[in-house]
Protein backbone atom coordinates (compact mmCIF):
# COMPACT_ATOMS: atom_id res chain seq x y z
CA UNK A 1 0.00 0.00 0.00
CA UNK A 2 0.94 3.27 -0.52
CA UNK A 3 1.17 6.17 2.05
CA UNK A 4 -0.52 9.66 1.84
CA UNK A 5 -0.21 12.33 3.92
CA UNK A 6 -3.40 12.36 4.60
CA UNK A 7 -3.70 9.07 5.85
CA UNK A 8 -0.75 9.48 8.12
CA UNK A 9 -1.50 12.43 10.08
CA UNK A 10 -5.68 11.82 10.50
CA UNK A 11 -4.43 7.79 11.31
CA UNK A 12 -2.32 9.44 13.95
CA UNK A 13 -4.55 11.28 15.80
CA UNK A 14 -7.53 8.14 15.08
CA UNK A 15 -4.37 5.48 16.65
CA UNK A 16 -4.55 3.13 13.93
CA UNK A 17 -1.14 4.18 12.19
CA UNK A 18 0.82 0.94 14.58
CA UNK A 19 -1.86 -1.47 12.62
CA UNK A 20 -0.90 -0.57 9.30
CA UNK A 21 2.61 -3.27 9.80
CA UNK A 22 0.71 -5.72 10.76
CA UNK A 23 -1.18 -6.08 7.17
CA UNK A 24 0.91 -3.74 4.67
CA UNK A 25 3.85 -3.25 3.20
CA UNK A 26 4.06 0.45 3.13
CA UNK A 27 5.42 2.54 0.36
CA UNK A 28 5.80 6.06 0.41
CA UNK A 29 7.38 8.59 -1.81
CA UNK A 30 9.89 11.41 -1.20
CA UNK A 31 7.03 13.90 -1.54
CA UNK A 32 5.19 12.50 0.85
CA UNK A 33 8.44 12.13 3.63
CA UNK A 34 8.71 15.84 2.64
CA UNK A 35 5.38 16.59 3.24
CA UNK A 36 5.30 14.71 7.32
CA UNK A 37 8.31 15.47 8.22
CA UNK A 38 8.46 19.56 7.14
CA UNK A 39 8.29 21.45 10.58
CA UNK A 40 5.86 24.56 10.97
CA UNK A 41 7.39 27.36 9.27
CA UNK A 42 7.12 29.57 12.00
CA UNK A 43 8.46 27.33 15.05
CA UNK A 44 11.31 25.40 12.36
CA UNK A 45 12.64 23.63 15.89
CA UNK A 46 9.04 21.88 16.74
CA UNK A 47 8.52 18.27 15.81
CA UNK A 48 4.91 17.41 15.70
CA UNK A 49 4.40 14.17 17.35
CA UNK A 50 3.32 12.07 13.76
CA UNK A 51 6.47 13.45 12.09
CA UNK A 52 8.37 11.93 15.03
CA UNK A 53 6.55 8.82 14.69
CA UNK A 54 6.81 8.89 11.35
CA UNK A 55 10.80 9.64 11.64
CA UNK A 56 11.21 6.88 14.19
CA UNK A 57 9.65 3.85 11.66
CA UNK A 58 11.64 5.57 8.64
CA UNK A 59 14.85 5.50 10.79
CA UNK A 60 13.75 1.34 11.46
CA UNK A 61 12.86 0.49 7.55
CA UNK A 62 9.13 0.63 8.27
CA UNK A 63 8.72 2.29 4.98
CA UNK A 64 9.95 1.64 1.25
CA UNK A 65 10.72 5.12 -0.38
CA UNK A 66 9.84 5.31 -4.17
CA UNK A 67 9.49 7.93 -6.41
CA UNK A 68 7.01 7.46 -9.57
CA UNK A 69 8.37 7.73 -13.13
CA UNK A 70 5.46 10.71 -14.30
CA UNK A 71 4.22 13.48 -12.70
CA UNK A 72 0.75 15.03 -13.18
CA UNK A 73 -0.55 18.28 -11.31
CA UNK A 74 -3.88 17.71 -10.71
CA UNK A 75 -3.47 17.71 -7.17
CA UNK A 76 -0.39 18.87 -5.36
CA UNK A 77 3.20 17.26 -5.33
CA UNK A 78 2.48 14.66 -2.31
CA UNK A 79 -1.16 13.89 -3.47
CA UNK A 80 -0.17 13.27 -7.26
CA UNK A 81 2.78 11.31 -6.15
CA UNK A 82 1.57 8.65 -3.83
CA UNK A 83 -1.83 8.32 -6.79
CA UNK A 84 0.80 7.88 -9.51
CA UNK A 85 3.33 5.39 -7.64
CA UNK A 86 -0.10 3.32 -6.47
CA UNK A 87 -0.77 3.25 -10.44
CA UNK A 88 2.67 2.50 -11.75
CA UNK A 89 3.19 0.08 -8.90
CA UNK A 90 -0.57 -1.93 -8.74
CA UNK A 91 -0.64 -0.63 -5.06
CA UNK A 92 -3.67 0.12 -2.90
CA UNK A 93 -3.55 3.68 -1.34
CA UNK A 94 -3.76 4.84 1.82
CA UNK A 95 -5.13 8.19 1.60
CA UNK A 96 -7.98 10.54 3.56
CA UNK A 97 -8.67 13.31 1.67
CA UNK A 98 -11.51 13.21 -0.49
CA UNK A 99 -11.03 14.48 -3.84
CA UNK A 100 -7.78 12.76 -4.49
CA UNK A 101 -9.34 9.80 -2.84
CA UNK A 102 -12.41 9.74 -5.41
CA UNK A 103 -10.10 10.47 -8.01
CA UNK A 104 -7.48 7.54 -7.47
CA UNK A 105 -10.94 4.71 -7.17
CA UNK A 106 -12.01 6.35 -10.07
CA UNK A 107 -9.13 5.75 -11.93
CA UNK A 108 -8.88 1.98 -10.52
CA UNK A 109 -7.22 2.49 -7.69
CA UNK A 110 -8.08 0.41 -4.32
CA UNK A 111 -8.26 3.41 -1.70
CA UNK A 112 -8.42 3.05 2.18
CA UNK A 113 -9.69 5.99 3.89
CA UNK A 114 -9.04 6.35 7.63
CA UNK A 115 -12.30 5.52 8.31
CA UNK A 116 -12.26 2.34 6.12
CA UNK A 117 -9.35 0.93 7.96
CA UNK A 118 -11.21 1.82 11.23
CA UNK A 119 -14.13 -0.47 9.72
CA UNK A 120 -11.56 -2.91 8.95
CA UNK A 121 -9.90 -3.26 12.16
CA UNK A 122 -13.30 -3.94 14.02
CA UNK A 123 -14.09 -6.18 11.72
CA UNK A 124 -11.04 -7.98 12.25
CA UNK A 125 -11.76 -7.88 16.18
CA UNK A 126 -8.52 -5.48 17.09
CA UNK A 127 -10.62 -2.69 18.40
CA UNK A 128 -14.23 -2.73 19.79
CA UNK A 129 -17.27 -0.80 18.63
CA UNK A 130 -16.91 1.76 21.23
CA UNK A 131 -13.30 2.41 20.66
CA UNK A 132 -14.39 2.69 16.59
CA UNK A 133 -17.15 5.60 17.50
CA UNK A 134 -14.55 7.21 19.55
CA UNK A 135 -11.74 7.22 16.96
CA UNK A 136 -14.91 8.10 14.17
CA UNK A 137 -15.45 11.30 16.86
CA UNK A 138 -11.63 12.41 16.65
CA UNK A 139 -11.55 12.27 13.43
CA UNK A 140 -15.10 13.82 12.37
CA UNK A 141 -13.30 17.76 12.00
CA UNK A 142 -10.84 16.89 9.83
CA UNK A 143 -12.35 13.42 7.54
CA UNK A 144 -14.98 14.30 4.96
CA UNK A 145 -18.37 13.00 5.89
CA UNK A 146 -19.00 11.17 2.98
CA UNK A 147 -15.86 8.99 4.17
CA UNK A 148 -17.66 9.25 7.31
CA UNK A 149 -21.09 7.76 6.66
CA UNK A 150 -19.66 5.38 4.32
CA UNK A 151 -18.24 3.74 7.58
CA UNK A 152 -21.43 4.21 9.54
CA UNK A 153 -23.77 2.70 6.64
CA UNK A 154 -21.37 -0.38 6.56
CA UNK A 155 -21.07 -0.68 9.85
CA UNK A 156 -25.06 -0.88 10.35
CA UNK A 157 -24.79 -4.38 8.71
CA UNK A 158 -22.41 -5.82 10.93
CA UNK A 159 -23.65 -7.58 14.05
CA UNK A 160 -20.98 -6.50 17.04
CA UNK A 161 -18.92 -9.42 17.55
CA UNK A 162 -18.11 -8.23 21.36
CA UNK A 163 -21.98 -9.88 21.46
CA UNK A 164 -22.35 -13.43 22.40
């Protein structure tokens, strides 16, 4: 799968990012490295917390760096990179903001939105139904709500396996 920025910072904040090892391979691009790591231009010494992260599994091999062979500028630099490397490469994408997200499923492209993999992970029994609303709540200001009900309108057809 391929890494967005996106996905990284709003996966942060939601907890999931430690999940993503256990059933990816994650590939990013130098864009996207870029793109977490860059401090705030006005405090250049502050490190936010997912750039540390983020630092700390790059430092370990977490991630594979690759660069796509095109460019396009439909979106910006990090968006259009990780959407063409996930096309060159027949990866999935990891990604949470909407437009480039419809665009890359569009184009062919399996997407996982923040919420999705939040969907996923219940499903898979690593988090319970009250820890999903709660990471569905942090991540309600900053996740489009179509991503949003899309979870919620799945998740209404699942019966809670924490019920016996």
């Amino acid at each position: 799968m391929v890494l967005e920025t996106s996905f990284w910072t709003v996966g942060y904040y939601a907890q999931v990012n430690q999940y993503l090892f256990d059933y990816f391979d994650i590939y990013t691009t130098s864009d996207i490295k870029d793109e977490i790591l860059k401090p705030p231009a006005q405090f250049p010494s502050v490190i936010y917390p997912y750039a540390k992260l983020f630092q700390l599994l790059l430092d370990n091999n977490q991630f594979k760096i690759e660069n796509p062979g095109n460019t396009m500028s439909v979106f910006g630099k990090a968006d259009s990179s990780s959407i063409l490397l996930a096309s060159e490469q027949k990866l999935g994408l990891l990604i949470n903001d909407n437009r480039p997200y419809q665009y890359a499923k569009n184009i062919g492209i399996p997407v996982v939105s923040v919420p999705g993999f939040i969907l996923f992970l219940y499903k898979d029994k690593k988090i319970t139904k009250n820890a999903l609303l709660r990471k569905i709540e942090i991540i309600k200001p900053v996740t489009s709500q179509g991503l949003i009900n899309n979870l919620l309108s799945c998740l209404k057809n699942i019966k809670p396996w924490e019920e016996k």
